[in-house]
N, C-alpha and C. Protein backbone atom coordinates (compact mmCIF):
# COMPACT_ATOMS: atom_id res chain seq x y z
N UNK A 1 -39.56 47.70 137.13
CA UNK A 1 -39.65 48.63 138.23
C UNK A 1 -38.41 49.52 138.16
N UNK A 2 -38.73 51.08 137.93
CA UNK A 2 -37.34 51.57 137.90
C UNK A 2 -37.17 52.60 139.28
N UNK A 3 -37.98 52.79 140.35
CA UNK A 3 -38.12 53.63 141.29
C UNK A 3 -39.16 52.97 142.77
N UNK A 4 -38.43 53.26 143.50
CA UNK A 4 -39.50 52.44 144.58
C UNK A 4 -39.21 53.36 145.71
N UNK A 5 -40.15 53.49 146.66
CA UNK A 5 -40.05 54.38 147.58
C UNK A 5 -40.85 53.67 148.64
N UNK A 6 -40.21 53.16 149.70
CA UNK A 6 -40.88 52.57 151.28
C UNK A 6 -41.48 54.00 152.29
N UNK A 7 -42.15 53.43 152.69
CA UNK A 7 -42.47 54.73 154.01
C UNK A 7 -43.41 53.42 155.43
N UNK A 8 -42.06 53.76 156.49
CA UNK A 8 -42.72 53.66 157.45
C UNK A 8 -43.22 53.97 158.55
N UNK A 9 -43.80 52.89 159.65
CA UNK A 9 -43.64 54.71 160.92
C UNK A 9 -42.72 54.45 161.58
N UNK A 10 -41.36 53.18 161.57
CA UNK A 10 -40.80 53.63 162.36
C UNK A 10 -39.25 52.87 161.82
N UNK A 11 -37.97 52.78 162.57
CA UNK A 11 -36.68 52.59 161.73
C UNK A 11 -36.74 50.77 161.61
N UNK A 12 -38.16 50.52 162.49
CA UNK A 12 -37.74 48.60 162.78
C UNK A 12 -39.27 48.26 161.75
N UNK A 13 -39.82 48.84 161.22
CA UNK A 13 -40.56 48.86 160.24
C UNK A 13 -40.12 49.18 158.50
N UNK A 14 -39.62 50.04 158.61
CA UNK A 14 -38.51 50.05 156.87
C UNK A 14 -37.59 49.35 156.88
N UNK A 15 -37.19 49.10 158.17
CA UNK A 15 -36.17 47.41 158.05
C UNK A 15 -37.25 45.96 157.52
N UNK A 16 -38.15 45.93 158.24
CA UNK A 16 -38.88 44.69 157.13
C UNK A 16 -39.22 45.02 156.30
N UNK A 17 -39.27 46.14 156.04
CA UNK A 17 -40.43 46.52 154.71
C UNK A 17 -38.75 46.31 153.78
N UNK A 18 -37.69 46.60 153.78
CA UNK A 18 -36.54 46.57 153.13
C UNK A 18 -36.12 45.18 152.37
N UNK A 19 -36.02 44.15 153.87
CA UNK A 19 -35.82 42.67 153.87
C UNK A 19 -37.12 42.39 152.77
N UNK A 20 -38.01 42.72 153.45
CA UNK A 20 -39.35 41.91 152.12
C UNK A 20 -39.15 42.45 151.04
N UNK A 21 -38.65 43.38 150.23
CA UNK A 21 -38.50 43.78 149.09
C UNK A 21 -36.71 43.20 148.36
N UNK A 22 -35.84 42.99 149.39
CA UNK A 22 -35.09 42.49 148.70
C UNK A 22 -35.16 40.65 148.78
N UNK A 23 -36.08 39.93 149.69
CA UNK A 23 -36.10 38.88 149.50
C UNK A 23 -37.34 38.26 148.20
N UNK A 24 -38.10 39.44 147.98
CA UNK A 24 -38.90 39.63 147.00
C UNK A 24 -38.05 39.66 145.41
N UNK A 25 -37.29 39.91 145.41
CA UNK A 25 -36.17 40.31 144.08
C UNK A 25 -35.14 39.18 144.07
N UNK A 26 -34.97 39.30 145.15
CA UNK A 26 -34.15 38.02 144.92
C UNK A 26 -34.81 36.98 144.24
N UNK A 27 -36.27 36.50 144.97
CA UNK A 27 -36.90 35.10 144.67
C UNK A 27 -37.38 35.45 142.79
N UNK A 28 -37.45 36.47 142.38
CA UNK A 28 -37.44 37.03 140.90
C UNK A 28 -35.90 37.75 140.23
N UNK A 29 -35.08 37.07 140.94
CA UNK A 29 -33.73 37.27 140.24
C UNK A 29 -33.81 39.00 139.67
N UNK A 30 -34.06 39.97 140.57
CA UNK A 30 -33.73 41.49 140.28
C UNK A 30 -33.15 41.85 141.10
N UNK A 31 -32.02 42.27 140.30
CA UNK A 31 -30.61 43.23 140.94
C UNK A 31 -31.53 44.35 141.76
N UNK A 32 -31.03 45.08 142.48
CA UNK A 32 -31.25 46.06 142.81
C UNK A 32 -29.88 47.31 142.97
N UNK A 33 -30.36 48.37 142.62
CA UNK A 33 -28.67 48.95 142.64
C UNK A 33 -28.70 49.42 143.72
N UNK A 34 -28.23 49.08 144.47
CA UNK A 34 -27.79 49.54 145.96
C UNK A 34 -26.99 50.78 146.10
N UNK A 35 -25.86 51.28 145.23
CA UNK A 35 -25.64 52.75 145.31
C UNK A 35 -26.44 53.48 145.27
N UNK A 36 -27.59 53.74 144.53
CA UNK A 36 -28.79 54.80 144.38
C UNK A 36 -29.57 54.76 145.76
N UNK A 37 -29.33 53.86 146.12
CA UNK A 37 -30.73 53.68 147.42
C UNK A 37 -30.28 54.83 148.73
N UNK A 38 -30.94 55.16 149.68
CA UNK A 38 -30.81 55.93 150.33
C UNK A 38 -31.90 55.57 151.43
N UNK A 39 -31.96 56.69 152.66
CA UNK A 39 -32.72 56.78 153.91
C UNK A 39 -32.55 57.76 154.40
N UNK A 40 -34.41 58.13 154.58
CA UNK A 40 -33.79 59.49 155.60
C UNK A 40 -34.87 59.34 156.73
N UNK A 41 -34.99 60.10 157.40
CA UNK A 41 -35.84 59.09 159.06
C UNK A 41 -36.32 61.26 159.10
N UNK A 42 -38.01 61.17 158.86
CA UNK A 42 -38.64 62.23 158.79
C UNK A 42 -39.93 62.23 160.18
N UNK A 43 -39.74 63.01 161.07
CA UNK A 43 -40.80 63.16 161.90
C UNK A 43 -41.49 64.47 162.31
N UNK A 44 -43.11 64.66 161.86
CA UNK A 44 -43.54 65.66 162.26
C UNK A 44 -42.77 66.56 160.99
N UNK A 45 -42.51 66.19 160.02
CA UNK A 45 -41.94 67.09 159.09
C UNK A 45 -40.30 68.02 159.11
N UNK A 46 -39.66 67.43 159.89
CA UNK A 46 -38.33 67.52 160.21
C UNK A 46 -37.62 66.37 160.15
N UNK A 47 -36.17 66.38 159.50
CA UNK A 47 -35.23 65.40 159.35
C UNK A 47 -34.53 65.05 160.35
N UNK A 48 -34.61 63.69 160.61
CA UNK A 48 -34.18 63.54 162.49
C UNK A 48 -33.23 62.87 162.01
N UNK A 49 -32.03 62.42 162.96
CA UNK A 49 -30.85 61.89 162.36
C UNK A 49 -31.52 60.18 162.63
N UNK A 50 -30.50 59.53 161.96
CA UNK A 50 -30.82 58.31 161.85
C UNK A 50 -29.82 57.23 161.45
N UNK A 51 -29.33 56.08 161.33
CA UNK A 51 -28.16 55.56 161.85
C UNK A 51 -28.28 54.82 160.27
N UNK A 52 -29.29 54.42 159.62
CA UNK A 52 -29.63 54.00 158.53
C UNK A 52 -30.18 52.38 158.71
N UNK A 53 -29.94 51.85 157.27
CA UNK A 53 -30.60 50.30 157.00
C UNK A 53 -29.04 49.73 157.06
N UNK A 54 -29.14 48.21 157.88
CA UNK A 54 -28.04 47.35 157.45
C UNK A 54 -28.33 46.52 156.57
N UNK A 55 -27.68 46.31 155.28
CA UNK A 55 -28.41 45.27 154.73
C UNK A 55 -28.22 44.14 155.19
N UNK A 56 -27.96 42.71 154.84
CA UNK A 56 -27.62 41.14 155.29
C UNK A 56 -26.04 41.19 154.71
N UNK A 57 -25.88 42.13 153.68
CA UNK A 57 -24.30 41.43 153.19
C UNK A 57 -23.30 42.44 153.98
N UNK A 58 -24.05 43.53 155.46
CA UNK A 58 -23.43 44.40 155.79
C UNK A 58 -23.02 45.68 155.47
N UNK A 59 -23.45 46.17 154.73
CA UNK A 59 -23.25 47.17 153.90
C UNK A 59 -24.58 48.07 154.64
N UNK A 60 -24.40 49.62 154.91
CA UNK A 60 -24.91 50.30 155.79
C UNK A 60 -24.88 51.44 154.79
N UNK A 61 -26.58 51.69 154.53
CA UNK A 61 -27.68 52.71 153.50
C UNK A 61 -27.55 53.76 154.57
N UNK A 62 -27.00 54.84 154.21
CA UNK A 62 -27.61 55.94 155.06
C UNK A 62 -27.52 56.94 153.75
N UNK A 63 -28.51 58.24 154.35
CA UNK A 63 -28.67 59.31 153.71
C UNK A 63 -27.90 60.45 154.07
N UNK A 64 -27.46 61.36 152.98
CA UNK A 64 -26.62 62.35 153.09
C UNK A 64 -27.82 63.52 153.19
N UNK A 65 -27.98 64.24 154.23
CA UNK A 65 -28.97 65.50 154.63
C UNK A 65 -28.63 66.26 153.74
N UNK A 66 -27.98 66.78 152.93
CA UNK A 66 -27.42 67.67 152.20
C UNK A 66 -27.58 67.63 150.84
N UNK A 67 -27.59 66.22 150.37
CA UNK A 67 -27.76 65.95 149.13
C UNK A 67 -29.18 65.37 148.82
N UNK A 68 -29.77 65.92 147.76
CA UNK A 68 -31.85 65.57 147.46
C UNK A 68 -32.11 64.24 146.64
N UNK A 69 -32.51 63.37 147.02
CA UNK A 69 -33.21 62.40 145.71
C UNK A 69 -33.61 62.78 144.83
N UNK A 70 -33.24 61.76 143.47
CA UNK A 70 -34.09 62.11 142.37
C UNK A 70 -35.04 60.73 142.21
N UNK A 71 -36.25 61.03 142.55
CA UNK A 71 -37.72 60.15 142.88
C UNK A 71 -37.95 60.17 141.43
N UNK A 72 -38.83 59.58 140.73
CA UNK A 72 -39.10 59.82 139.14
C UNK A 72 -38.56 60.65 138.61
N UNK A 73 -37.68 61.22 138.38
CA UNK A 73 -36.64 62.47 137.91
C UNK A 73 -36.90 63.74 138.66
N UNK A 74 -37.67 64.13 139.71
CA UNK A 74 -37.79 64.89 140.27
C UNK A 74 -36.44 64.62 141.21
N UNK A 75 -36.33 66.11 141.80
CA UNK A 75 -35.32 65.72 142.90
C UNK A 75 -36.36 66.38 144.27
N UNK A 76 -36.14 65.86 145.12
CA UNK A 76 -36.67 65.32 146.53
C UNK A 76 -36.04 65.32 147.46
N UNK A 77 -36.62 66.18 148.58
CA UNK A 77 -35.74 65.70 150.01
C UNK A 77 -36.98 65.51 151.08
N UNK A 78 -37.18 66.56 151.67
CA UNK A 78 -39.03 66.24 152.66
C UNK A 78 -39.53 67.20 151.60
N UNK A 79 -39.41 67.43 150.71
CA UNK A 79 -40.61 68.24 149.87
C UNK A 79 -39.74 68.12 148.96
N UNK A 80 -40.55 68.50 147.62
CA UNK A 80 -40.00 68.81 145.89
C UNK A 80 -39.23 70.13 146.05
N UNK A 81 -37.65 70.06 145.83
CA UNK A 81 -36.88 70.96 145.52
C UNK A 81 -37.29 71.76 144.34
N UNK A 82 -38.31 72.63 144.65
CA UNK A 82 -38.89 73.43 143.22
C UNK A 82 -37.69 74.66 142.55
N UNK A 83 -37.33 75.15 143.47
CA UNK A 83 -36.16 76.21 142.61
C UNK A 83 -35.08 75.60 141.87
N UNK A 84 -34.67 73.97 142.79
CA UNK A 84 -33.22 72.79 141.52
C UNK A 84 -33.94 73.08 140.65
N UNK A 85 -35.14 72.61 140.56
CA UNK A 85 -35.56 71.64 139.67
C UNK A 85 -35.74 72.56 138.12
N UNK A 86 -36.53 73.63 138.65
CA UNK A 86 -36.88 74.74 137.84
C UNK A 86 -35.69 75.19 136.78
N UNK A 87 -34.20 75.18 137.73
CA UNK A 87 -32.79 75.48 137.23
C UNK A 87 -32.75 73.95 136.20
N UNK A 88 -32.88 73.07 136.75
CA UNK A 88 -32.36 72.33 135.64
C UNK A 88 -33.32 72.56 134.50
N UNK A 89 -34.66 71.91 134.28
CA UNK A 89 -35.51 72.27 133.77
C UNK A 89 -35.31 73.33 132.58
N UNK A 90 -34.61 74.66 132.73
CA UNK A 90 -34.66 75.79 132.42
C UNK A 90 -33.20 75.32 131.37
N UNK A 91 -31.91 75.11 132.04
CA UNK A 91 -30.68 74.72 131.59
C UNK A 91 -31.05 73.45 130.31
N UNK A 92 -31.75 72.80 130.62
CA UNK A 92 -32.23 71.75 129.26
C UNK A 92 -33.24 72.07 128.34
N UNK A 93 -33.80 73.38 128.82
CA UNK A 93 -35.10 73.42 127.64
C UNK A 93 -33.70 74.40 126.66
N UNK A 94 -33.21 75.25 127.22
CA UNK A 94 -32.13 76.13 126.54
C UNK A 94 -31.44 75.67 125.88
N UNK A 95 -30.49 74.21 126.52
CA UNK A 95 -29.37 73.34 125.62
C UNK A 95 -30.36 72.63 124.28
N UNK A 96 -31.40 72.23 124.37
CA UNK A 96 -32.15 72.35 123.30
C UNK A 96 -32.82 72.85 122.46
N UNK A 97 -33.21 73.99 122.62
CA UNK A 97 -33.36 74.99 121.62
C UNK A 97 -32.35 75.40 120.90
N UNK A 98 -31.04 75.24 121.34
CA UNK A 98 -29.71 75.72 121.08
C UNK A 98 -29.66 74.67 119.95
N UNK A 99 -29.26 73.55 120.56
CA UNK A 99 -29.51 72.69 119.58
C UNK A 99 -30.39 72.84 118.28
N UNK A 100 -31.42 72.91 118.11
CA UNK A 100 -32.50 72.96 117.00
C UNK A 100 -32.12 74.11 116.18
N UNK A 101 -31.76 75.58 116.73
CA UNK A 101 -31.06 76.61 116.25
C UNK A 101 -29.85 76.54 115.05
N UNK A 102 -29.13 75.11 115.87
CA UNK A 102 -28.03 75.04 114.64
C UNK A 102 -28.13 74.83 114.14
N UNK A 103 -29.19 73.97 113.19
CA UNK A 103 -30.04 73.43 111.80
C UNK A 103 -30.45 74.12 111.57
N UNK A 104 -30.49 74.80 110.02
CA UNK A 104 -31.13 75.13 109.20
C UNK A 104 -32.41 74.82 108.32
N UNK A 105 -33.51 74.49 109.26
CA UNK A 105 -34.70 73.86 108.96
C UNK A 105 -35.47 74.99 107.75
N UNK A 106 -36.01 74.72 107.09
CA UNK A 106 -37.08 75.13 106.63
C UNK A 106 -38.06 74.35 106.01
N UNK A 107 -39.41 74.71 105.56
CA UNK A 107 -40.67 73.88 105.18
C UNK A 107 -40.56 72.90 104.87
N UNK A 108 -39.36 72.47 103.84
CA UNK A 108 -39.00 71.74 102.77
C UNK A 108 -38.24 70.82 103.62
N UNK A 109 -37.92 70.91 104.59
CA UNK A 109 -37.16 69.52 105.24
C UNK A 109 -37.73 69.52 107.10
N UNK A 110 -39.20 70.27 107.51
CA UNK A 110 -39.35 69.78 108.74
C UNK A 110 -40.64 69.11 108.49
């Protein structure tokens, strides 16, 4: 599992849904990286503030409004950041062509 995404309807509902997924990993010995994880509390399609998840070892998940998830390599906040994404997208198809440019390919060696 390299990406997981909870959705609930409310902040005392992604708290169990949280607990069951890390007592789920635990009982299958999987780390979870807890720096990557995040929360953001969405209603009616607006970002409402929100106090975050506590975990059990105390440690308090909240989300930075400012900064977007990257969900399967997309980056994400309440919708797909299409203009980042496009920029990065654009910046890596370039650094690789660049790349391929500096070889001197022809018939005989592609």
């Amino acid at each position: 599992m390299d990406d997981l995404k909870l959705y609930g309807k409310s902040e005392i509902e992604i708290q169990s849904l949280t607990n069951t997924v890390r007592v789920f990993s635990t009982d299958i010995s999987l780390q979870l990286g807890m720096e990557k994880c995040a929360t953001v509390s969405i209603k009616r399609g607006k970002i409402t503030t929100y106090d975050g998840i506590e975990m059990p070892n105390g440690q308090l998940i909240k989300y930075n409004q400012n900064e977007a998830c990257k969900y399967l390599g997309i980056l994400q906040l309440n919708n797909i950041k299409h203009g980042e994404v496009k920029t990065i997208v654009r910046r890596e198809y370039t650094n690789r062509v660049r790349k391929i440019l500096k070889y001197k390919l022809n018939s005989g060696n592609t």
